[in-house]
C-alpha atoms as a PDB file:
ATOM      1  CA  UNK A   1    -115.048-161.938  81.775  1.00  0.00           C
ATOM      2  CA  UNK A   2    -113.892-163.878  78.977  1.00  0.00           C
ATOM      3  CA  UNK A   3    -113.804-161.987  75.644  1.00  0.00           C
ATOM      4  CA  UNK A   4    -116.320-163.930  73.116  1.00  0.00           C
ATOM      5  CA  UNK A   5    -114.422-164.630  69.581  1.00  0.00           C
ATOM      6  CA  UNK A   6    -115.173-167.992  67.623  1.00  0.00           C
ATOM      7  CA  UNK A   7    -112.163-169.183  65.784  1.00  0.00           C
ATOM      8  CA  UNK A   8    -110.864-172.075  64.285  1.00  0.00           C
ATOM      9  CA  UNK A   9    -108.934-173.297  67.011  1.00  0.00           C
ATOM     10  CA  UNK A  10    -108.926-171.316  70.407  1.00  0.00           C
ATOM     11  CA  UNK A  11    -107.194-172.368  73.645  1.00  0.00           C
ATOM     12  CA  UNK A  12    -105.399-171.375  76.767  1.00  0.00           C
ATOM     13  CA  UNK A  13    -103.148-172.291  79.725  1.00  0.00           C
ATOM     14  CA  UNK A  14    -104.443-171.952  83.091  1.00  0.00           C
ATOM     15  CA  UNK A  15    -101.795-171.651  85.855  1.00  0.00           C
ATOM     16  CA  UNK A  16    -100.302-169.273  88.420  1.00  0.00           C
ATOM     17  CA  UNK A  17     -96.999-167.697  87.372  1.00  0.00           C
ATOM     18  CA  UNK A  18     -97.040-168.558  83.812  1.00  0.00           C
ATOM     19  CA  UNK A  19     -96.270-165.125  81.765  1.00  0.00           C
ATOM     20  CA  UNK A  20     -93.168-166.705  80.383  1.00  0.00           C
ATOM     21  CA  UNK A  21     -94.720-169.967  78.812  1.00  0.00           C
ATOM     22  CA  UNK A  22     -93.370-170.653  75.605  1.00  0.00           C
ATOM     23  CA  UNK A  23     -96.930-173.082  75.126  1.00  0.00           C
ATOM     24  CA  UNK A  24     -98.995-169.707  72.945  1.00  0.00           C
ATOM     25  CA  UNK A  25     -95.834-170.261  70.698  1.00  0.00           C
ATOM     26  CA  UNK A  26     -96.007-173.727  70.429  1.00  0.00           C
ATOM     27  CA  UNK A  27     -99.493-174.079  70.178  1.00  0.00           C
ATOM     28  CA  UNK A  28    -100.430-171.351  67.891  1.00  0.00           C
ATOM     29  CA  UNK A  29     -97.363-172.195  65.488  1.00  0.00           C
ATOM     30  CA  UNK A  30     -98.412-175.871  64.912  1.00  0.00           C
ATOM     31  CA  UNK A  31    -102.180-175.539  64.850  1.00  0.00           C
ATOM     32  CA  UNK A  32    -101.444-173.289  61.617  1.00  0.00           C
ATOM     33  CA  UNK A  33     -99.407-175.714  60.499  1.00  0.00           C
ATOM     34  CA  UNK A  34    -102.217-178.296  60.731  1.00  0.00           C
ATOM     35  CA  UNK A  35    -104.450-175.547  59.181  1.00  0.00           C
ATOM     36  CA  UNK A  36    -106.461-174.449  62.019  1.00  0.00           C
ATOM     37  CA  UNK A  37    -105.308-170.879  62.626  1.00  0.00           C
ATOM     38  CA  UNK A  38    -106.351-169.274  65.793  1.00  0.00           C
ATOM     39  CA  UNK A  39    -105.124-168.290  69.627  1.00  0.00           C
ATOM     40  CA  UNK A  40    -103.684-170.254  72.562  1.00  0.00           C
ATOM     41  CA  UNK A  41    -104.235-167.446  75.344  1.00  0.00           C
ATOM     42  CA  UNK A  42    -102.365-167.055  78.854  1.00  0.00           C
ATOM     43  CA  UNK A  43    -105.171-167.327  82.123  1.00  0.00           C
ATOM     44  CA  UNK A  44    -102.197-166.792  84.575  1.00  0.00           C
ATOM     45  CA  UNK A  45    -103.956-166.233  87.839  1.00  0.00           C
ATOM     46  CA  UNK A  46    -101.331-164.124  89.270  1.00  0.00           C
ATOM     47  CA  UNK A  47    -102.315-161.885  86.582  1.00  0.00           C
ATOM     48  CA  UNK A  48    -105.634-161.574  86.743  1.00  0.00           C
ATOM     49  CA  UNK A  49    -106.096-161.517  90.874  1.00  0.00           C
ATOM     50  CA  UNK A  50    -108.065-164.875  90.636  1.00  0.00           C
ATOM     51  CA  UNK A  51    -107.474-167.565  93.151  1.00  0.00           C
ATOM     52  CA  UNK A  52    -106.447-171.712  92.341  1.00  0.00           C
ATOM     53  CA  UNK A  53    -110.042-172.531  93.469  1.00  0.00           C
ATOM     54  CA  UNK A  54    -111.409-170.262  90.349  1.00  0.00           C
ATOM     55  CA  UNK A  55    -110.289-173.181  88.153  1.00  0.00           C
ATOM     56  CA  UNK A  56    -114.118-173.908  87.326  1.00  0.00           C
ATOM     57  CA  UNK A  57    -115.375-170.374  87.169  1.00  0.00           C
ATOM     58  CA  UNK A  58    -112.812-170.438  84.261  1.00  0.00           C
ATOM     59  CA  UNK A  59    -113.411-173.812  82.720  1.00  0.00           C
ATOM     60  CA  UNK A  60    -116.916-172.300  82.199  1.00  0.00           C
ATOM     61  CA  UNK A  61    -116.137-168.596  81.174  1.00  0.00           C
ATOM     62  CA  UNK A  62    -113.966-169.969  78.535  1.00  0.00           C
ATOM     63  CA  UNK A  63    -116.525-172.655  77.304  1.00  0.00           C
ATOM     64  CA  UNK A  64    -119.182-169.963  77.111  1.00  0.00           C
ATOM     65  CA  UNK A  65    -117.107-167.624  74.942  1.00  0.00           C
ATOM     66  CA  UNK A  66    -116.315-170.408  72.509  1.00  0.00           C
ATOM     67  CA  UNK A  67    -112.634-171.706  73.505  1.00  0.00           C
ATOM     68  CA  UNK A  68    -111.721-175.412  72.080  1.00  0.00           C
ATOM     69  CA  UNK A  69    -110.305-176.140  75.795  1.00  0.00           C
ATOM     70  CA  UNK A  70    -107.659-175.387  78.348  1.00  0.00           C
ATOM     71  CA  UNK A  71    -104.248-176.991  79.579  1.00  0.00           C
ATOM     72  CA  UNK A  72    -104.035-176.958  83.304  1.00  0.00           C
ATOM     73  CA  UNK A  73    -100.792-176.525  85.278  1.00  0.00           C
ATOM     74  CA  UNK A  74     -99.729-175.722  88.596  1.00  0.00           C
ATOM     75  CA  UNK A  75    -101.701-175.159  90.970  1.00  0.00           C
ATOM     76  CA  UNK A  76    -104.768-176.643  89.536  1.00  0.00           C
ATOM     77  CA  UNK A  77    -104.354-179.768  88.089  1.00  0.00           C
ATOM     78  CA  UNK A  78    -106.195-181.830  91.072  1.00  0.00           C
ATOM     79  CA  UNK A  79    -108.344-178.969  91.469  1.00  0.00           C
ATOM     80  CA  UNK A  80    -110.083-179.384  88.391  1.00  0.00           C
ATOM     81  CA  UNK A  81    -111.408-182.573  88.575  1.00  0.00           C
ATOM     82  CA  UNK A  82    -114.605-182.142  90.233  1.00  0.00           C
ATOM     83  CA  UNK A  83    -115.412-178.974  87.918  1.00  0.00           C
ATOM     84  CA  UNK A  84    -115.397-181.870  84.833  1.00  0.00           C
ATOM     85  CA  UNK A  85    -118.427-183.716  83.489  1.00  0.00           C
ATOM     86  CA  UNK A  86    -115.987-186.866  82.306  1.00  0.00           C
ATOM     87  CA  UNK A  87    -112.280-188.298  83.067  1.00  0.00           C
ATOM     88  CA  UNK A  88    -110.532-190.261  80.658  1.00  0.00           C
ATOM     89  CA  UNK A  89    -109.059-193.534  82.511  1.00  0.00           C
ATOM     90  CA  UNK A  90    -105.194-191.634  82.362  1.00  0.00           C
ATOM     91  CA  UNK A  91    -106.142-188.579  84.246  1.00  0.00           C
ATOM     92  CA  UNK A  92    -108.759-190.999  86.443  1.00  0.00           C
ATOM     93  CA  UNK A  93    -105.880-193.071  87.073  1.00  0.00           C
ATOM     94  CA  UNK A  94    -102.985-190.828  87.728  1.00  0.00           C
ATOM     95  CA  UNK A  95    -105.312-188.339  89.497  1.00  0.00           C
ATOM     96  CA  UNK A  96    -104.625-185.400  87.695  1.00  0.00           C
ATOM     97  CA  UNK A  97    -105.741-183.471  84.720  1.00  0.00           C
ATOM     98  CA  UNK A  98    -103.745-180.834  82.617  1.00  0.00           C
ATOM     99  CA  UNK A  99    -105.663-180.769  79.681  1.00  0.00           C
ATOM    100  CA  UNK A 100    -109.101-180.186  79.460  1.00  0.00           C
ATOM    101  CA  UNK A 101    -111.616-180.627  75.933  1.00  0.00           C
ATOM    102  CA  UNK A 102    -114.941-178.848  75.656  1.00  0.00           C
ATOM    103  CA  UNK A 103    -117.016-181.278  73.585  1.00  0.00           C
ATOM    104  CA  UNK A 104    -120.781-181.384  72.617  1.00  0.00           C
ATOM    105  CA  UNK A 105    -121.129-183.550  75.637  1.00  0.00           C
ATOM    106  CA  UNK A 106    -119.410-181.270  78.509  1.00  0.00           C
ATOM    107  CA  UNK A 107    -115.923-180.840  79.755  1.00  0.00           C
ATOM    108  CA  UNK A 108    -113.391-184.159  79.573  1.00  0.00           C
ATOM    109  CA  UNK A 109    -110.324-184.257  81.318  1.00  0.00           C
ATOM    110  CA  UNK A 110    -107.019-185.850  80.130  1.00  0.00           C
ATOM    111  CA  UNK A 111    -103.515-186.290  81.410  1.00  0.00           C
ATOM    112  CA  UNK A 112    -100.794-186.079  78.560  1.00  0.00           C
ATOM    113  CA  UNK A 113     -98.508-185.125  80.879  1.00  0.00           C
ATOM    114  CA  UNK A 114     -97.628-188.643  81.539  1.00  0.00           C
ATOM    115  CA  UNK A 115     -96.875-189.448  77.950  1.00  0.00           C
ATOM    116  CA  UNK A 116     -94.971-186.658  77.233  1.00  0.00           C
ATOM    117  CA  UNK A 117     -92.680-187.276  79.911  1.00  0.00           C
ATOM    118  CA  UNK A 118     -92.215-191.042  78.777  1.00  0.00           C
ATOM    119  CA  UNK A 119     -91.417-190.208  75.732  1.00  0.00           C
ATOM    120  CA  UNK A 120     -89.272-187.302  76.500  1.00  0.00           C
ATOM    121  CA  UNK A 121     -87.272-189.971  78.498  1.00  0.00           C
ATOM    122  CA  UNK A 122     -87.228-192.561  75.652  1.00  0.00           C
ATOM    123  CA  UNK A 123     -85.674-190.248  73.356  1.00  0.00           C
ATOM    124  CA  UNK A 124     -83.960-187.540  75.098  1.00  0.00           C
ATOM    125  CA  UNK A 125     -81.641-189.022  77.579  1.00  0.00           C
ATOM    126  CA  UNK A 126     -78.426-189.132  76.429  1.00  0.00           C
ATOM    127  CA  UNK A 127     -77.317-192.662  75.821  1.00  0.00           C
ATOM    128  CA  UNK A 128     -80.499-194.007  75.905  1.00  0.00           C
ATOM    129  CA  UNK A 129     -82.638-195.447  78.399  1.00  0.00           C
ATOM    130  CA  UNK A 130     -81.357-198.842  79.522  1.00  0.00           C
ATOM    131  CA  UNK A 131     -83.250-201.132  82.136  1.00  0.00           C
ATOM    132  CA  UNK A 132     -80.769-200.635  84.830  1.00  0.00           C
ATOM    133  CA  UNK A 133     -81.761-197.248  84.675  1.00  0.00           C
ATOM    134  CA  UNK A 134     -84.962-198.017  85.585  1.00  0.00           C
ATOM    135  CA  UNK A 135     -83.781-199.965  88.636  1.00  0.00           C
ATOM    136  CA  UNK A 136     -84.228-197.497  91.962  1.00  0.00           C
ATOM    137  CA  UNK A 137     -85.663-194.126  90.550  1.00  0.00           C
ATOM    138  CA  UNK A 138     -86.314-191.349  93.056  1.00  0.00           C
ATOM    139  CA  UNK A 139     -89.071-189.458  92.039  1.00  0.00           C
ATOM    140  CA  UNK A 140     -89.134-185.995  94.015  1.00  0.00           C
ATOM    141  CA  UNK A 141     -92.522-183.994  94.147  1.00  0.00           C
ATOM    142  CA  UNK A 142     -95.989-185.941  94.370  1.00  0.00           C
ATOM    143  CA  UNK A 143     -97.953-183.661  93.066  1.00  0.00           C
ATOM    144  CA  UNK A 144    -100.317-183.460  89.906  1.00  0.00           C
ATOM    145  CA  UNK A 145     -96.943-183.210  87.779  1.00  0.00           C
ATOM    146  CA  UNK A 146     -94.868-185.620  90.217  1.00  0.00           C
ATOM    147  CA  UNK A 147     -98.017-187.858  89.981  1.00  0.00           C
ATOM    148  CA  UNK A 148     -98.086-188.336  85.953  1.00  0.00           C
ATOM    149  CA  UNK A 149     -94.159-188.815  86.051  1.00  0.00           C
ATOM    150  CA  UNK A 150     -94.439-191.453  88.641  1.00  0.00           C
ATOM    151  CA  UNK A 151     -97.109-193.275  86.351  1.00  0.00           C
ATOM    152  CA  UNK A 152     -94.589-192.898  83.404  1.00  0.00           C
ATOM    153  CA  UNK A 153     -91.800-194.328  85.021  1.00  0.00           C
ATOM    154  CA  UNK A 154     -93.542-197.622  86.259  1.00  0.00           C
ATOM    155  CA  UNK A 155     -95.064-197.651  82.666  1.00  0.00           C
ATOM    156  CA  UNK A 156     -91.706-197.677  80.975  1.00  0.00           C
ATOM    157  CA  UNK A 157     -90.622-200.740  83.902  1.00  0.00           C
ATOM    158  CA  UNK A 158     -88.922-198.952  86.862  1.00  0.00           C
ATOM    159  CA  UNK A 159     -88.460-201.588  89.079  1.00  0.00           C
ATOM    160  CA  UNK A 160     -88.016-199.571  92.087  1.00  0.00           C
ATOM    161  CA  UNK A 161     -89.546-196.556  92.983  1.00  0.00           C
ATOM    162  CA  UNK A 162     -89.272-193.759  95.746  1.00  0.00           C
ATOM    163  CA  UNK A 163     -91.673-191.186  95.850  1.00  0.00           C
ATOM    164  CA  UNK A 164     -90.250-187.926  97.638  1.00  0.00           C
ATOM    165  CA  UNK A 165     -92.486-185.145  99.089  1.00  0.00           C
ATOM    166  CA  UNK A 166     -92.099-182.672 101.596  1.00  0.00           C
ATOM    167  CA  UNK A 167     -95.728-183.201 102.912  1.00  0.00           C
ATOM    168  CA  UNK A 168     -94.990-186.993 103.473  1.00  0.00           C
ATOM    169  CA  UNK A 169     -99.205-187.460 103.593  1.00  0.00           C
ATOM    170  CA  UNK A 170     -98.741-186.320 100.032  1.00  0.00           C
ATOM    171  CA  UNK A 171     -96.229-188.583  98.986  1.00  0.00           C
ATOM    172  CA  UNK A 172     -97.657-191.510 101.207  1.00  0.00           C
ATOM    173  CA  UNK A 173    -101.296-191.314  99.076  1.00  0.00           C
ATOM    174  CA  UNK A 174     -98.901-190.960  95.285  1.00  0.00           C
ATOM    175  CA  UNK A 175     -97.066-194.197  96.540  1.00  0.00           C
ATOM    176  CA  UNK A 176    -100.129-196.095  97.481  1.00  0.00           C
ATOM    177  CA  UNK A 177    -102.047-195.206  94.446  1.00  0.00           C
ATOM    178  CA  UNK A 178     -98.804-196.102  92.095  1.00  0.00           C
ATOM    179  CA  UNK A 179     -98.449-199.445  93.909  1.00  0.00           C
ATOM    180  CA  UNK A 180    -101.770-200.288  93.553  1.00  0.00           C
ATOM    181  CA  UNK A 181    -101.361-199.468  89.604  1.00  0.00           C
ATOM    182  CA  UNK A 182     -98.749-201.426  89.189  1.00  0.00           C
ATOM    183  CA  UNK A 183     -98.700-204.291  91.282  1.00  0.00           C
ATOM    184  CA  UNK A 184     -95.668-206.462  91.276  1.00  0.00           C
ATOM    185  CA  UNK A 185     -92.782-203.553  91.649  1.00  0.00           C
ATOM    186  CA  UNK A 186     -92.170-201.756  94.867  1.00  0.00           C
ATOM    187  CA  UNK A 187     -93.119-198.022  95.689  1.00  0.00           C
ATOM    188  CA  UNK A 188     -92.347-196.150  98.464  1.00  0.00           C
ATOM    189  CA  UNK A 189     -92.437-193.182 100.076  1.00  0.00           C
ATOM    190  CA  UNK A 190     -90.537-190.546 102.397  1.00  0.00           C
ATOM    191  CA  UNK A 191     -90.224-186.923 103.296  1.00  0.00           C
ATOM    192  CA  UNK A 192     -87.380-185.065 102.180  1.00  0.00           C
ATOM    193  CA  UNK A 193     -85.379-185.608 105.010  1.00  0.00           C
ATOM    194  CA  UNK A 194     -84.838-189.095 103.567  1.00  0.00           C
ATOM    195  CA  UNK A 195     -83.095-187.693 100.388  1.00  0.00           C
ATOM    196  CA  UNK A 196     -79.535-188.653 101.532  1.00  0.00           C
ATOM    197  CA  UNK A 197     -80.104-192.401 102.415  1.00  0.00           C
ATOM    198  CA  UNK A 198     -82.088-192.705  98.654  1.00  0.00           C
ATOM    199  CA  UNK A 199     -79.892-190.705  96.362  1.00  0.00           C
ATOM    200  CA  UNK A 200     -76.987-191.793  96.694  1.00  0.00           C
ATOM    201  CA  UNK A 201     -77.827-195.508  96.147  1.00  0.00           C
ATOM    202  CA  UNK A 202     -80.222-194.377  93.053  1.00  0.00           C
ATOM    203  CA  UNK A 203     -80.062-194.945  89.506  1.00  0.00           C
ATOM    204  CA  UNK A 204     -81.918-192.354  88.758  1.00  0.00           C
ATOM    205  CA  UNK A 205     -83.482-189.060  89.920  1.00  0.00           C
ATOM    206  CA  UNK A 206     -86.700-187.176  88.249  1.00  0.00           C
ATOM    207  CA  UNK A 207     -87.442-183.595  89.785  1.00  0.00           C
ATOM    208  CA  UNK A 208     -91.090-182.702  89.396  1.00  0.00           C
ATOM    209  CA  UNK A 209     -91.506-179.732  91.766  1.00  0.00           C
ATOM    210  CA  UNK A 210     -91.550-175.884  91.277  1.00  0.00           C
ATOM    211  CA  UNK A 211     -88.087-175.076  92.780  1.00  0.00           C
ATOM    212  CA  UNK A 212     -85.809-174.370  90.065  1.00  0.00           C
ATOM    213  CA  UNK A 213     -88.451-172.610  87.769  1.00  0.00           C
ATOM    214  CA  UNK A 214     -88.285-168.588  86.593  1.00  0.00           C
ATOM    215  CA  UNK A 215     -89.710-166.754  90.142  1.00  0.00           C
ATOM    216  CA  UNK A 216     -88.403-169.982  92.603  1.00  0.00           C
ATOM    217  CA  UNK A 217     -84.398-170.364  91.571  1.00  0.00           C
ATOM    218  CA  UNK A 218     -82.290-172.634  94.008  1.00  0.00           C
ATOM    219  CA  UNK A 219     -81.909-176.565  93.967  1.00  0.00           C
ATOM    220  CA  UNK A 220     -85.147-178.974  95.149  1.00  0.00           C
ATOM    221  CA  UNK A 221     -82.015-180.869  97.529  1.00  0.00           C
ATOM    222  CA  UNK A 222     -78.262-180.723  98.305  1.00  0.00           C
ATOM    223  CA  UNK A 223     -75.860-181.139  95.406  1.00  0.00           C
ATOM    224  CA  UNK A 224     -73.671-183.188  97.730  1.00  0.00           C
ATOM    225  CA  UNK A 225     -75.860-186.085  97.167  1.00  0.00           C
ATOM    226  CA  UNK A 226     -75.687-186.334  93.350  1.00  0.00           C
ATOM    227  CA  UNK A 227     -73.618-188.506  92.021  1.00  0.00           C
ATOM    228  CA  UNK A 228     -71.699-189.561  88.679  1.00  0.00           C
ATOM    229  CA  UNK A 229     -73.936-193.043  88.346  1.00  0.00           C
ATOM    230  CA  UNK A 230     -77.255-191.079  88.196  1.00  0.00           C
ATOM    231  CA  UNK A 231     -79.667-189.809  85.629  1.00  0.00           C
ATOM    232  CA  UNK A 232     -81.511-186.814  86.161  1.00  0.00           C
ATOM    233  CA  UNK A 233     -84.895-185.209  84.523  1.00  0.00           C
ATOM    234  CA  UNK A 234     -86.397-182.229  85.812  1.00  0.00           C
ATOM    235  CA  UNK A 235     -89.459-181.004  84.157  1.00  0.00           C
ATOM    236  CA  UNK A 236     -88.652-177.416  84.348  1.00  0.00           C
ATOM    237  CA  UNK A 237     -88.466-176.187  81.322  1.00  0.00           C
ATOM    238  CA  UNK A 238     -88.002-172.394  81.843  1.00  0.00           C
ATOM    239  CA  UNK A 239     -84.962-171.692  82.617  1.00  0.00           C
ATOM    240  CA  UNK A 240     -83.802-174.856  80.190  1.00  0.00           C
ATOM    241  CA  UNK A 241     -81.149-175.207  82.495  1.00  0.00           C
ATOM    242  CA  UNK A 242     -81.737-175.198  86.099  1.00  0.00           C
ATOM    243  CA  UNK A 243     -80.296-175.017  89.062  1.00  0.00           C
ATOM    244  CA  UNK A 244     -80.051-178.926  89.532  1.00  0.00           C
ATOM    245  CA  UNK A 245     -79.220-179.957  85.928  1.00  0.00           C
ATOM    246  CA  UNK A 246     -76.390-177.801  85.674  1.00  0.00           C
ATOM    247  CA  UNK A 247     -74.921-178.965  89.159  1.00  0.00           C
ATOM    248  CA  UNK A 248     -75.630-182.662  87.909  1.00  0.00           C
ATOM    249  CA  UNK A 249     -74.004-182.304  84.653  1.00  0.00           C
ATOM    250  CA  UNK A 250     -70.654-180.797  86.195  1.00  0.00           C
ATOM    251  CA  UNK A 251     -70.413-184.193  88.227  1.00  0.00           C
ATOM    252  CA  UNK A 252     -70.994-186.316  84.868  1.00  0.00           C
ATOM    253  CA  UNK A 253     -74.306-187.218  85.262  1.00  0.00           C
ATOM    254  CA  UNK A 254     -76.320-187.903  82.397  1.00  0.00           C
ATOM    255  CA  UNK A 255     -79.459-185.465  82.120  1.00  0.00           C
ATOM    256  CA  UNK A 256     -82.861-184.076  80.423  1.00  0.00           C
ATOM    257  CA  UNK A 257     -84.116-180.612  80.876  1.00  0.00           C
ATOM    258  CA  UNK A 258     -88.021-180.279  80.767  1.00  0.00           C
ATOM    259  CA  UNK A 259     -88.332-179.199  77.013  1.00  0.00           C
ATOM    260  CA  UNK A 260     -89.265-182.740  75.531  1.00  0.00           C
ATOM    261  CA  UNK A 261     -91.788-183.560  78.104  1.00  0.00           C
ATOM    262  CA  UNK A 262     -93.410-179.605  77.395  1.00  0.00           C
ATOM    263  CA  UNK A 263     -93.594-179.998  73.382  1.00  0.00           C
ATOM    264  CA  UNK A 264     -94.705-183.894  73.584  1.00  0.00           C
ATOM    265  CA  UNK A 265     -97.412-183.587  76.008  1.00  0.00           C
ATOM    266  CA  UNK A 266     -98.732-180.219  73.829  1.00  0.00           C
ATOM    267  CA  UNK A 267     -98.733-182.268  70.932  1.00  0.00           C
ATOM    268  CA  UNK A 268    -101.206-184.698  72.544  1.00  0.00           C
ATOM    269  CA  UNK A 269    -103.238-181.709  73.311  1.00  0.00           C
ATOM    270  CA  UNK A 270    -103.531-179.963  70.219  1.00  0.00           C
ATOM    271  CA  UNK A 271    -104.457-183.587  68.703  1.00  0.00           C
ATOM    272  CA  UNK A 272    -107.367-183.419  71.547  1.00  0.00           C
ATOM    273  CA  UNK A 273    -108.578-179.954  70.980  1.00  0.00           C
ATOM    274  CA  UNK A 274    -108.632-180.357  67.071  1.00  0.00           C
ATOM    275  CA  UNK A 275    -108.826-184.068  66.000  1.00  0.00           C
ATOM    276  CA  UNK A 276    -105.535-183.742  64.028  1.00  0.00           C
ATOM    277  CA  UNK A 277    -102.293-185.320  64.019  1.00  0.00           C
ATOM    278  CA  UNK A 278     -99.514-182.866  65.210  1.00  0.00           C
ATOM    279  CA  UNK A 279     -95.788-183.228  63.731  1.00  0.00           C
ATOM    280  CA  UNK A 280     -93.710-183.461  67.403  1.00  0.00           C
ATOM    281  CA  UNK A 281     -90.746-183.287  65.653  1.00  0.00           C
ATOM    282  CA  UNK A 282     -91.311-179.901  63.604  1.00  0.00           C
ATOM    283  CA  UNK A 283     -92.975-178.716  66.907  1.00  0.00           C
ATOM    284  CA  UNK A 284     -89.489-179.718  68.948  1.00  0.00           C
ATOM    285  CA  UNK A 285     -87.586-177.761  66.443  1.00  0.00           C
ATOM    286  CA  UNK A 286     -89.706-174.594  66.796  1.00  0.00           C
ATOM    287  CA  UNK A 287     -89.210-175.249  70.590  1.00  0.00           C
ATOM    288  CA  UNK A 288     -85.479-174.751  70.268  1.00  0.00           C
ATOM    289  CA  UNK A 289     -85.915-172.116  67.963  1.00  0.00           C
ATOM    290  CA  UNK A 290     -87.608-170.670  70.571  1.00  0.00           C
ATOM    291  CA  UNK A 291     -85.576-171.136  73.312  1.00  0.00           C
ATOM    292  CA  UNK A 292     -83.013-169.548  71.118  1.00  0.00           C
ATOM    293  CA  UNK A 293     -84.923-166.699  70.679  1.00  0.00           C
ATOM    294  CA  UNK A 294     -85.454-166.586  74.682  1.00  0.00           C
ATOM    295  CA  UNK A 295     -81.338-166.616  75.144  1.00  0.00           C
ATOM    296  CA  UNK A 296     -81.012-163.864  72.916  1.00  0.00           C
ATOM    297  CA  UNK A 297     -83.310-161.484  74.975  1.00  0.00           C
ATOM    298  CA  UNK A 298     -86.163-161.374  72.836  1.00  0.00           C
ATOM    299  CA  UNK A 299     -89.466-162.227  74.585  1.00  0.00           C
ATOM    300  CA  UNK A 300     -91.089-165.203  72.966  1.00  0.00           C
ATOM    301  CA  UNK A 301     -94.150-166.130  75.452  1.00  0.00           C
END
């Protein structure tokens, strides 16, 4: 059970495999800031023996005991959705959740992963974001993550877009959903075995799967097909440098590791669970401050 223990501001990350977020720092550190002290508390459900489907037994566990709300990541943020009373129009458009408020009214989903990814994009890659590199995008992983990425990218004006899955079905229902969204530019979809006809013709690649993460190392697809022409985001953010990145950035490619798209879409989050304006750019420099901290050996989840 959930520990009761009202505080000014009081939230949590639910996910499997998540002892090594860097989000309790982030969160707690800003929310002070803002001056509403209080604790953002790891539900990893590796940890506690609970299964993805608990999702709602802890969306109302938490709410009982007082918590402000709950970010939702991997595996559970299409789970969710059925445990929640209302959807804001992103997270009922992309289809995803991974951040949910608990209000007078009930539970509320919203999806600020989508934003926080945009703007990540905007302002992170190096050299800017141009509209020829918005041209043909491969998008790889169409799940709840892959699915608020794909959004972002057709809402920043990617012309072309290939959405990549291993579980084609998966990828198939992301690309009809986007194309319906955004009529006018074409999406597609394949399996992975498609990879080497898309990216080597792309402008741009956006990894939004687990492989590359702290507990599943190795590279989402062949380094052989990267090449010099093409930008590449993954939204792993721990390790900072994957896998993929680092093999991208030794061919020239221009990059963007998943810290932006972490610290912007928390931001959103912390303005949801306390009606206050967050300052992204102090928050991004206690991120690398952070991440500093990490690559000295000091544990800073």
């Amino acid at each position: 059970m959930i520990e009761t223990r009202r505080t000014a501001y009081r939230a949590g990350l639910v996910g499997a495999g998540i002892g090594n977020s860097l989000s309790p720092a982030l969160h707690e550190h800003e929310a002070a800031a803002l001056g509403v002290p209080g604790t953002y508390e790891l539900l990893d459900l590796d940890a506690m023996s609970r299964d993805p489907a608990d999702v709602g037994e802890l969306l109302s566990e938490t709410r009982a005991a007082g918590w402000h709300g709950l970010n939702i990541t991997h595996p559970c943020k299409q789970l969710v959705m059925p445990h929640l009373d209302v959807l804001a129009p992103d997270a009922a458009a992309i289809g995803a959740v991974n951040t949910v408020v608990f209000g007078p009214q009930g539970t509320s989903g919203h999806n600020t992963d989508w934003g926080g990814f945009a703007r990540g994009l905007q302002t992170g890659l190096p050299g800017g974001l141009a509209e020829d590199d918005l041209a043909d995008v491969v998008l790889l992983g169409a799940g709840g993550a892959g699915a608020a990425v794909g959004h972002a990218l057709l809402s920043l004006g990617a012309r072309t877009l290939h959405v990549v899955d291993a579980q084609t079905d998966r990828a198939a229902h992301l690309a009809g959903a986007l194309a319906a969204r955004f009529p006018g530019r074409t999406v597609d979809h394949a399996g992975t075995g498609e990879l080497p006809r898309l990216v080597p013709v792309a402008s741009g690649l956006t990894h939004a799967t687990p492989v590359g993460m702290t507990g599943h190392p190795g590279l989402p697809l062949p380094a052989g097909l990267l090449h010099p022409g093409l930008w590449v985001a993954d939204i792993v953010y721990h390790p900072l440098e994957t896998a993929l990145l680092a093999a991208a950035r030794a061919l020239g490619c221009r990059t963007l590791n998943g810290g932006r798209m972490l610290v912007f879409q928390a931001a959103e989050a912390i303005a949801l669970f306390t009606g206050r304006t967050p300052d992204a750019d102090r928050m991004l420099a206690h991120f690398h401050r952070l991440i500093g901290q990490n690559e000295a050996g000091r544990d800073v989840a």
